[in-house]
Protein backbone atom coordinates (compact mmCIF):
# COMPACT_ATOMS: atom_id res chain seq x y z
CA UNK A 1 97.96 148.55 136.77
CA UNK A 2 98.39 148.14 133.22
CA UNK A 3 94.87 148.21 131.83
CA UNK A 4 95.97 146.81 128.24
CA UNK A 5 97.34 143.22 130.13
CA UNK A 6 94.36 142.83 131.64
CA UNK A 7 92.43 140.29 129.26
CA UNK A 8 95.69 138.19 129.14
CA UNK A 9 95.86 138.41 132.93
CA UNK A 10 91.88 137.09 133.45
CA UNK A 11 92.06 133.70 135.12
CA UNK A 12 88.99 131.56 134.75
CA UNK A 13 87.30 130.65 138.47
CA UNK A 14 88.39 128.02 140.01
CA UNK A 15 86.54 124.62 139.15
CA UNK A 16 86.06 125.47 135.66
CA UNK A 17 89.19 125.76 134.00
CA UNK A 18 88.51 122.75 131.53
CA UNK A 19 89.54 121.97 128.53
CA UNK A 20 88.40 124.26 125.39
CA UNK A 21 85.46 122.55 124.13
CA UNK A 22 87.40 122.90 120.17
CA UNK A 23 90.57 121.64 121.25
CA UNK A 24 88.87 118.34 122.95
CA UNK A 25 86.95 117.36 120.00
CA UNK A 26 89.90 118.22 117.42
CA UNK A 27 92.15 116.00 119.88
CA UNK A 28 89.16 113.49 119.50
CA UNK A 29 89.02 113.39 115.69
CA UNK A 30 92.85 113.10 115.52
CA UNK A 31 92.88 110.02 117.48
CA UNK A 32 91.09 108.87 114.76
CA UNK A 33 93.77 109.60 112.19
CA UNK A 34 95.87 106.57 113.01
CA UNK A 35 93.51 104.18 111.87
CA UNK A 36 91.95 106.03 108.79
CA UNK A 37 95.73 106.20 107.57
CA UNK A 38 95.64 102.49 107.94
CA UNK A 39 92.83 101.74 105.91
CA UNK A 40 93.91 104.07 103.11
CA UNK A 41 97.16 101.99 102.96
CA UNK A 42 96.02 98.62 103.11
CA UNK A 43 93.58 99.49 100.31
CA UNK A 44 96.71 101.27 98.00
CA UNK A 45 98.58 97.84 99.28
CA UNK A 46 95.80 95.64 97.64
CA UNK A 47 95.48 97.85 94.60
CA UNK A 48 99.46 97.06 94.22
CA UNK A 49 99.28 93.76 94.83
CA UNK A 50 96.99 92.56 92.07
CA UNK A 51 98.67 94.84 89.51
CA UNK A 52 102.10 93.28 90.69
CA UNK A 53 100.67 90.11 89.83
CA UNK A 54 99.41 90.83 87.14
CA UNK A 55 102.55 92.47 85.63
CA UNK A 56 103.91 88.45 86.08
CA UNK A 57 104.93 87.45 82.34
CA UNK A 58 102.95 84.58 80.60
CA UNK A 59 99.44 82.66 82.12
CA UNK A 60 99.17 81.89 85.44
CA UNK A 61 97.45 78.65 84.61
CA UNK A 62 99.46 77.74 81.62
CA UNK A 63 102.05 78.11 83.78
CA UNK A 64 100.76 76.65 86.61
CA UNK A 65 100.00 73.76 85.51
CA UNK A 66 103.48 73.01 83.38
CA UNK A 67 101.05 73.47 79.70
CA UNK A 68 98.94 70.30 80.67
CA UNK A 69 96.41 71.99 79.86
CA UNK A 70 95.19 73.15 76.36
CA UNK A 71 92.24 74.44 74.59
CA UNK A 72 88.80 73.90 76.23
CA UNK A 73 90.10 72.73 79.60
CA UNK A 74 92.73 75.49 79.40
CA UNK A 75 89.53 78.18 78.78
CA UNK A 76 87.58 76.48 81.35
CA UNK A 77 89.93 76.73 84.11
CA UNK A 78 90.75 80.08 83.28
CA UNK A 79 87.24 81.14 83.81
CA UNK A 80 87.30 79.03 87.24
CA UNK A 81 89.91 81.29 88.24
CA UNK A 82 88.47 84.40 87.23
CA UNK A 83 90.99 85.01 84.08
CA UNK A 84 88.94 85.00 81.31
CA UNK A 85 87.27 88.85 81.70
CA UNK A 86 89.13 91.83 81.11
CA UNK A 87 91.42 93.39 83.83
CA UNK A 88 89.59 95.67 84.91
CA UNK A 89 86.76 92.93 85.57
CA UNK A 90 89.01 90.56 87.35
CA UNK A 91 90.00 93.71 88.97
CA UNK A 92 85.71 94.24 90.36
CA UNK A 93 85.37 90.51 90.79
CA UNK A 94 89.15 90.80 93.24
CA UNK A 95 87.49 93.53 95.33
CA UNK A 96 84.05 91.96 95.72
CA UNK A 97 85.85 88.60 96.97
CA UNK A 98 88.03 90.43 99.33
CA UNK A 99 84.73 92.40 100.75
CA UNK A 100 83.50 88.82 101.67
CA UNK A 101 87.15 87.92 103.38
CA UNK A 102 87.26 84.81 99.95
CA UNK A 103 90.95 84.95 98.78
CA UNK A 104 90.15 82.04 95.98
CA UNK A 105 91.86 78.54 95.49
CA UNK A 106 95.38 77.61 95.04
CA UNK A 107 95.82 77.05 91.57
CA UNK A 108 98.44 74.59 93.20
CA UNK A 109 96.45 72.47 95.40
CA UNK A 110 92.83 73.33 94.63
CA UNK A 111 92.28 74.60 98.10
CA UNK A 112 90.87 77.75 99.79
CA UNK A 113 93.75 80.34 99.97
CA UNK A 114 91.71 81.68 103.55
CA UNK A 115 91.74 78.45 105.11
CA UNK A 116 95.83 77.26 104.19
CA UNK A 117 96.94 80.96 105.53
CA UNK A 118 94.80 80.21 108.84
CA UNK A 119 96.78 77.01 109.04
CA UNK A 120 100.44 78.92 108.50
CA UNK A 121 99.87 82.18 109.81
CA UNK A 122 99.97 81.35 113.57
CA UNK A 123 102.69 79.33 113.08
CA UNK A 124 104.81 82.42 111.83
CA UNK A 125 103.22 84.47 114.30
CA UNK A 126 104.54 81.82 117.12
CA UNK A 127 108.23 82.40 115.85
CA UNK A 128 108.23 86.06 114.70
CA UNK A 129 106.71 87.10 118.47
CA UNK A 130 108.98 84.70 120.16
CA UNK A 131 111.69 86.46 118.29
CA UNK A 132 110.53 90.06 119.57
CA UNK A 133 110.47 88.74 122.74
CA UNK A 134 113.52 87.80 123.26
CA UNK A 135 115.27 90.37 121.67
CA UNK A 136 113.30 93.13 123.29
CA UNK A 137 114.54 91.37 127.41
CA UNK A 138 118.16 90.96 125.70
CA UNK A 139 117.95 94.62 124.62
CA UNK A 140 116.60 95.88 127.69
CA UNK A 141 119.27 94.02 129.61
CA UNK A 142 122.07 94.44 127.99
CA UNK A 143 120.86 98.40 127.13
CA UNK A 144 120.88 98.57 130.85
CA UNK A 145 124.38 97.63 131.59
CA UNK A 146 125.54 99.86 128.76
CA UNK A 147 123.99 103.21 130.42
CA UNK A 148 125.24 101.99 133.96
CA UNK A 149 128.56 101.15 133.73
CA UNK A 150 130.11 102.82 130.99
CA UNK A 151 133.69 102.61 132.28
CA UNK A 152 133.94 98.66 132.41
CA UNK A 153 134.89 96.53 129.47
CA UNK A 154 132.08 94.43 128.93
CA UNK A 155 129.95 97.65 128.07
CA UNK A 156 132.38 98.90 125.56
CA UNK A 157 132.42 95.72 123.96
CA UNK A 158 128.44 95.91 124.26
CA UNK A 159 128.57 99.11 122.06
CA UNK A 160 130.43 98.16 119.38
CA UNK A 161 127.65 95.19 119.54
CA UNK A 162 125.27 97.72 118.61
CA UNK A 163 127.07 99.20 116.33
CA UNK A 164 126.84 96.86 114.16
CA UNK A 165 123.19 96.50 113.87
CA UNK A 166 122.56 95.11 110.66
CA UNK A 167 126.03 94.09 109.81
CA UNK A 168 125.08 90.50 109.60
CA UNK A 169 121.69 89.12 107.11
CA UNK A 170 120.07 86.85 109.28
CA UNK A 171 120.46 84.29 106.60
CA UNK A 172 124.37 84.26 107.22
CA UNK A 173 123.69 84.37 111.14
CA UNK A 174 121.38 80.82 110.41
CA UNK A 175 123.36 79.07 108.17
CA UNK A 176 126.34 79.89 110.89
CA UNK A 177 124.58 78.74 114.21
CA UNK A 178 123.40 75.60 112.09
CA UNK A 179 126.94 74.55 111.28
CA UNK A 180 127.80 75.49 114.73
CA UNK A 181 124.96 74.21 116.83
CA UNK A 182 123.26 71.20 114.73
CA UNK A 183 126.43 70.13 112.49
CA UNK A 184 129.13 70.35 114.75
CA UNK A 185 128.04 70.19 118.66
CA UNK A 186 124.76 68.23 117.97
CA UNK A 187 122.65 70.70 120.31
CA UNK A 188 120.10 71.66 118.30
CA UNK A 189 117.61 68.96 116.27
CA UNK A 190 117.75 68.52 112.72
CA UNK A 191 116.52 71.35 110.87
CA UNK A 192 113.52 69.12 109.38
CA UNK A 193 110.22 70.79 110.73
CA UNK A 194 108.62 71.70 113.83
CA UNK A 195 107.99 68.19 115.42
CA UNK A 196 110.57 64.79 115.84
CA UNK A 197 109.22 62.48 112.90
CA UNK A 198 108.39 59.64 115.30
CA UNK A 199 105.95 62.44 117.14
CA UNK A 200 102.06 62.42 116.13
CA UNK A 201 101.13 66.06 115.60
CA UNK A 202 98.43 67.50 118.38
CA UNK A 203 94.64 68.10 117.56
CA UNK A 204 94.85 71.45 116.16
CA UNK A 205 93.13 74.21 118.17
CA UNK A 206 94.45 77.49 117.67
CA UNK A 207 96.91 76.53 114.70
CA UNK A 208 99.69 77.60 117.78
CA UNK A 209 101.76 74.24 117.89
CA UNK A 210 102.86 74.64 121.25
CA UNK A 211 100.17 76.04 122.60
CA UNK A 212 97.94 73.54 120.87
CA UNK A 213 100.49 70.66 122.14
CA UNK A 214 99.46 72.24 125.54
CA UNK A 215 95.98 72.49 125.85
CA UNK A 216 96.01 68.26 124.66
CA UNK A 217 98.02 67.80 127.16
CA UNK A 218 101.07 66.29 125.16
CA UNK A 219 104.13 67.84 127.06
CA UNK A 220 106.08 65.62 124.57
CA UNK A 221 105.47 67.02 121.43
CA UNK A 222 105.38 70.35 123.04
CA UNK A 223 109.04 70.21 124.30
CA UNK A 224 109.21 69.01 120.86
CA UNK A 225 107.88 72.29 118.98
CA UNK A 226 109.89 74.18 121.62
CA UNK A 227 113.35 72.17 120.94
CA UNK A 228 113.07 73.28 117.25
CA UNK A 229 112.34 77.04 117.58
CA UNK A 230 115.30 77.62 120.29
CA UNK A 231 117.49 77.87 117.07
CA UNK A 232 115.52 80.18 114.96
CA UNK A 233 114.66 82.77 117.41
CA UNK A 234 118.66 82.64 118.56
CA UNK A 235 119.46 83.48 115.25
CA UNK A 236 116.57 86.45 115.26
CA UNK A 237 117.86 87.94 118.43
CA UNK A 238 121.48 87.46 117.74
CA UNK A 239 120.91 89.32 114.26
CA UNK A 240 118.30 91.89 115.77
CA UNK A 241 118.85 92.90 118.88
CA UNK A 242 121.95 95.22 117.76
CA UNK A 243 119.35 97.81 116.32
CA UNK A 244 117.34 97.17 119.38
CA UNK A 245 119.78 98.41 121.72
CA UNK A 246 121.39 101.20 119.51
CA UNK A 247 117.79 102.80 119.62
CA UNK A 248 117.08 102.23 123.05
CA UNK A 249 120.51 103.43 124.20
CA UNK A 250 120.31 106.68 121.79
CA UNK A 251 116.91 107.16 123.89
CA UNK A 252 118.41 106.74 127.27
CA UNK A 253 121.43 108.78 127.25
CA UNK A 254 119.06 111.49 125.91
CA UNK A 255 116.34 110.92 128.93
CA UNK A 256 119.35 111.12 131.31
CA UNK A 257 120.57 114.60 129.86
CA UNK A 258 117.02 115.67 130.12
CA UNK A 259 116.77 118.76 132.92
CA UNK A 260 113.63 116.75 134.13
CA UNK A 261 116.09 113.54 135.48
CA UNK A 262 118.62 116.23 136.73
CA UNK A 263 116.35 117.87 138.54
CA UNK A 264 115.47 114.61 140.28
CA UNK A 265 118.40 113.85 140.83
CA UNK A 266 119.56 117.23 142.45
CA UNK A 267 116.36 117.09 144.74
CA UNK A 268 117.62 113.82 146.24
CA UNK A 269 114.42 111.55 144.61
CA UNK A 270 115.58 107.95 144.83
CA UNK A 271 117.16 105.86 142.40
CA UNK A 272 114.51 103.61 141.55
CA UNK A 273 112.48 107.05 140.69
CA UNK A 274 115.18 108.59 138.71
CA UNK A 275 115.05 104.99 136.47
CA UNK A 276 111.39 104.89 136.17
CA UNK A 277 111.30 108.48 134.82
CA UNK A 278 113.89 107.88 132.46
CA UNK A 279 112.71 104.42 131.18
CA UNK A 280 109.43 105.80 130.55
CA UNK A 281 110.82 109.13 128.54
CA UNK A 282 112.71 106.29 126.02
CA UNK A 283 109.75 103.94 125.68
CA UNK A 284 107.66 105.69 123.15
CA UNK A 285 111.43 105.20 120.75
CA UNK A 286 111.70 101.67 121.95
CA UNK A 287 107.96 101.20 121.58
CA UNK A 288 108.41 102.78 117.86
CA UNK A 289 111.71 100.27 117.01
CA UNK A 290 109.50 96.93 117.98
CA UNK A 291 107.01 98.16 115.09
CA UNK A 292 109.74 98.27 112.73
CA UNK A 293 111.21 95.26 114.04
CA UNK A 294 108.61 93.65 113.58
CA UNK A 295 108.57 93.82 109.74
CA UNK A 296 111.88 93.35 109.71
CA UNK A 297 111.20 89.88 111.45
CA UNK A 298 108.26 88.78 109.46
CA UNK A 299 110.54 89.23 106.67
CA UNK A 300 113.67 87.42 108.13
CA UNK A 301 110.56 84.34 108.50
CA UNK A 302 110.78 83.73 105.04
CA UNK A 303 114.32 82.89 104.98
CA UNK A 304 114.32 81.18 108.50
CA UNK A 305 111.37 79.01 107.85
CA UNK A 306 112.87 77.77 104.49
CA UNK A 307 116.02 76.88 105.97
CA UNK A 308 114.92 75.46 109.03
CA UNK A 309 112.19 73.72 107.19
CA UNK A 310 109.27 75.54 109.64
CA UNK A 311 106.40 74.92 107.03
CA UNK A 312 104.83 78.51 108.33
CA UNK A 313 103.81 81.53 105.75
CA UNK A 314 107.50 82.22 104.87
CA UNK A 315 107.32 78.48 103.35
CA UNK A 316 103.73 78.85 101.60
CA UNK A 317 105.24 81.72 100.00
CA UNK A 318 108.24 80.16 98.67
CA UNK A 319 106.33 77.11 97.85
CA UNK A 320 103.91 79.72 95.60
CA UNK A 321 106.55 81.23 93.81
CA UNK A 322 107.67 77.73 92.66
CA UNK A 323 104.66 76.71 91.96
CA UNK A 324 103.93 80.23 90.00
CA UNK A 325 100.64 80.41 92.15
CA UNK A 326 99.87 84.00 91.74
CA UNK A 327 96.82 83.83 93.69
CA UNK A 328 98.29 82.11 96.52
CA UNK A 329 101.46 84.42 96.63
CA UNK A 330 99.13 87.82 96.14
CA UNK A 331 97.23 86.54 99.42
CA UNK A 332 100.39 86.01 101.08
CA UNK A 333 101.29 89.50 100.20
CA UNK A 334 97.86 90.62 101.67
CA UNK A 335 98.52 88.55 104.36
CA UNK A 336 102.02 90.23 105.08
CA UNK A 337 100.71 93.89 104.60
CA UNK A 338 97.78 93.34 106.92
CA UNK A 339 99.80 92.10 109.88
CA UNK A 340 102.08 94.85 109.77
CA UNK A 341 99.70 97.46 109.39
CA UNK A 342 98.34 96.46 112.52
CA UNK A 343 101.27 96.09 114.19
CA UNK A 344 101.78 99.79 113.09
CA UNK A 345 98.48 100.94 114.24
CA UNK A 346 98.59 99.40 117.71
CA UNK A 347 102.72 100.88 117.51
CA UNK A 348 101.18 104.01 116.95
CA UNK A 349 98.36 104.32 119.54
CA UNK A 350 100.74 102.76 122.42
CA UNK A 351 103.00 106.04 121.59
CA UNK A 352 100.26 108.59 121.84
CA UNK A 353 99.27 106.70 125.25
CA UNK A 354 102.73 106.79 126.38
CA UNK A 355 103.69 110.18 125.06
CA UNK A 356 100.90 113.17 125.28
CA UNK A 357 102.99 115.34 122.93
CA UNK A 358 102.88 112.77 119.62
CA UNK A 359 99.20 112.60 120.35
CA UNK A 360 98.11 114.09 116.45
CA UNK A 361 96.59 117.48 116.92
CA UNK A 362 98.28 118.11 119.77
CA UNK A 363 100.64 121.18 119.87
CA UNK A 364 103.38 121.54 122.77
CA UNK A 365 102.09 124.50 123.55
CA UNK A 366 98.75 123.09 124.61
CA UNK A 367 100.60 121.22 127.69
């Protein structure tokens, strides 16, 4: 016996071969790292927002308010606003509203920025997670067929789909499917708002039209809401779902080269156990491409909701930057970075659930 193998050799007794003590709390801590990194990016974020406002050429209220305003109402409502002190004071008096969730008033309509956004942002929401939805059953679908049945036709034709992931702005996609489906074949309702004019709008509950339209009861106005997003999130998946399925086929050819599915599929495990294993190898990539997505769609909102006339936080922005409300488009900023920093976080601890190896702090060799 070699006497100089020996400690490497020593094999703890059984029942106590746990987990070191230093690895378990330094796995611990990391968990934690997600959500710290959050935090120190939405605070940069709102750092960068108020000096990107503030880098906006000319008064806010002069121009605000077309140059209505002069002399001691013009100093007056400056100070109401907060624009009379020095920038590093507005900059104090910013942080200390934001501590106490107050985003201020429109200079354009007088009223609380917190309360319009609370109005808008589920609207958005409604059509931006409709919109990953959809594209994410399309993707799986169609993703599906690809990796099945390479030989026929229709998959070929299905990669070169993906291929061309972000060939087309959604913008181009919408104005398209409106000529097509509203101007031409009269399918789809006028692109005029979220309810038929001759509808009254439901008690608002949530701020989720249909699921507000719902819970009064009004199937109406709820086939209504439904009617005029079947447009919008056709022209989200249509434009999306290429880069969808480009990731998630990159993911499964490589989980069905992996010598973990071979070997399944040498020892005769069936074929419903050879897909499970590699589906759940390519979610943590799918998982990460929905986060992306999803900015990608909250940004697409903005141009969707102004040209389908949606009235949701891609309109109150718009609607700010005509206006020149700079506290009403620096919320909406907030707004934006907030929800996708979220999404991020909740992107990022659904991997390190899924996957045990992108858990931070964990090295491969410790499994």
């Amino acid at each position: 016996m070699n006497d100089s193998l020996t400690p490497a050799t020593t094999v703890a007794p059984a029942g106590r071969a746990e987990t070191p003590p230093v690895r378990t709390r330094r796995i611990s801590l990391a968990g934690l790292r997600p959500l710290g990194r959050t935090v120190v990016n939405f605070l940069i974020f709102v750092l960068l927002a108020f000096f990107l406002v503030k880098l906006i050429p000319g008064d806010p209220v002069v121009v605000a308010t077309g140059g209505r305003l002069s002399g001691e109402q013009l100093e007056a409502a400056r100070e109401v606003y907060g624009l009379d002190g020095s920038w590093w004071q507005q900059l104090v008096d910013y942080l200390r509203q934001l501590a106490t969730l107050d985003l201020g008033n429109s200079i354009a309509t007088g009223r609380p920025i917190s309360d319009e956004l609370l109005v808008r942002i589920p609207s958005t929401l409604e059509l931006v997670l409709t919109g990953l939805a959809a594209s994410t059953v399309v993707a799986l679908l169609l993703s599906h067929y690809v990796v099945t049945h390479r030989a026929a036709w229709l998959s070929k034709a299905l990669t070169v789909y993906a291929r061309s992931a972000g060939a087309l702005p959604e913008y181009v996609v919408g104005i398209a499917f409106l000529f097509i489906f509203y101007a031409k074949l009269h399918w789809a309702p006028a692109p005029s708002g979220r309810l038929d004019p001759i509808l009254l709008r439901p008690p608002a509950t949530t701020n989720f039209p249909i699921l507000d339209a719902l819970l009064a009861g009004d199937t109406v106005a709820a086939a209504s809401y439904v009617s005029h997003l079947v447009l919008p999130v056709l022209v989200m998946v249509f434009a999306h779902t290429p880069l969808l399925m480009k990731m998630l086929i990159l993911s499964l050819d490589e989980s069905i080269d992996d010598p973990a599915t071979k070997f399944r599929v040498a020892s005769g495990a069936p074929r419903s156990m050879v897909l499970a294993s590699v589906y759940r190898r390519a979610l943590p990539s799918m998982v990460a491409t929905l986060g992306m997505l999803f900015g990608m769609f909250l940004g697409g909102a903005v141009v969707l909701e102004a040209l389908f006339g949606l009235g949701g936080l891609g309109q109150y922005a718009v609607d700010a930057v005509n206006a020149s409300d700079v506290f009403a488009l620096r919320s909406f900023l907030l707004a934006t970075a907030a929800l996708c920093l979220l999404i991020y976080l909740l992107v990022d601890l659904a991997i390190m659930l899924l996957d045990p190896r992108r858990r931070a702090g964990v090295d491969r060799k410790d499994l």
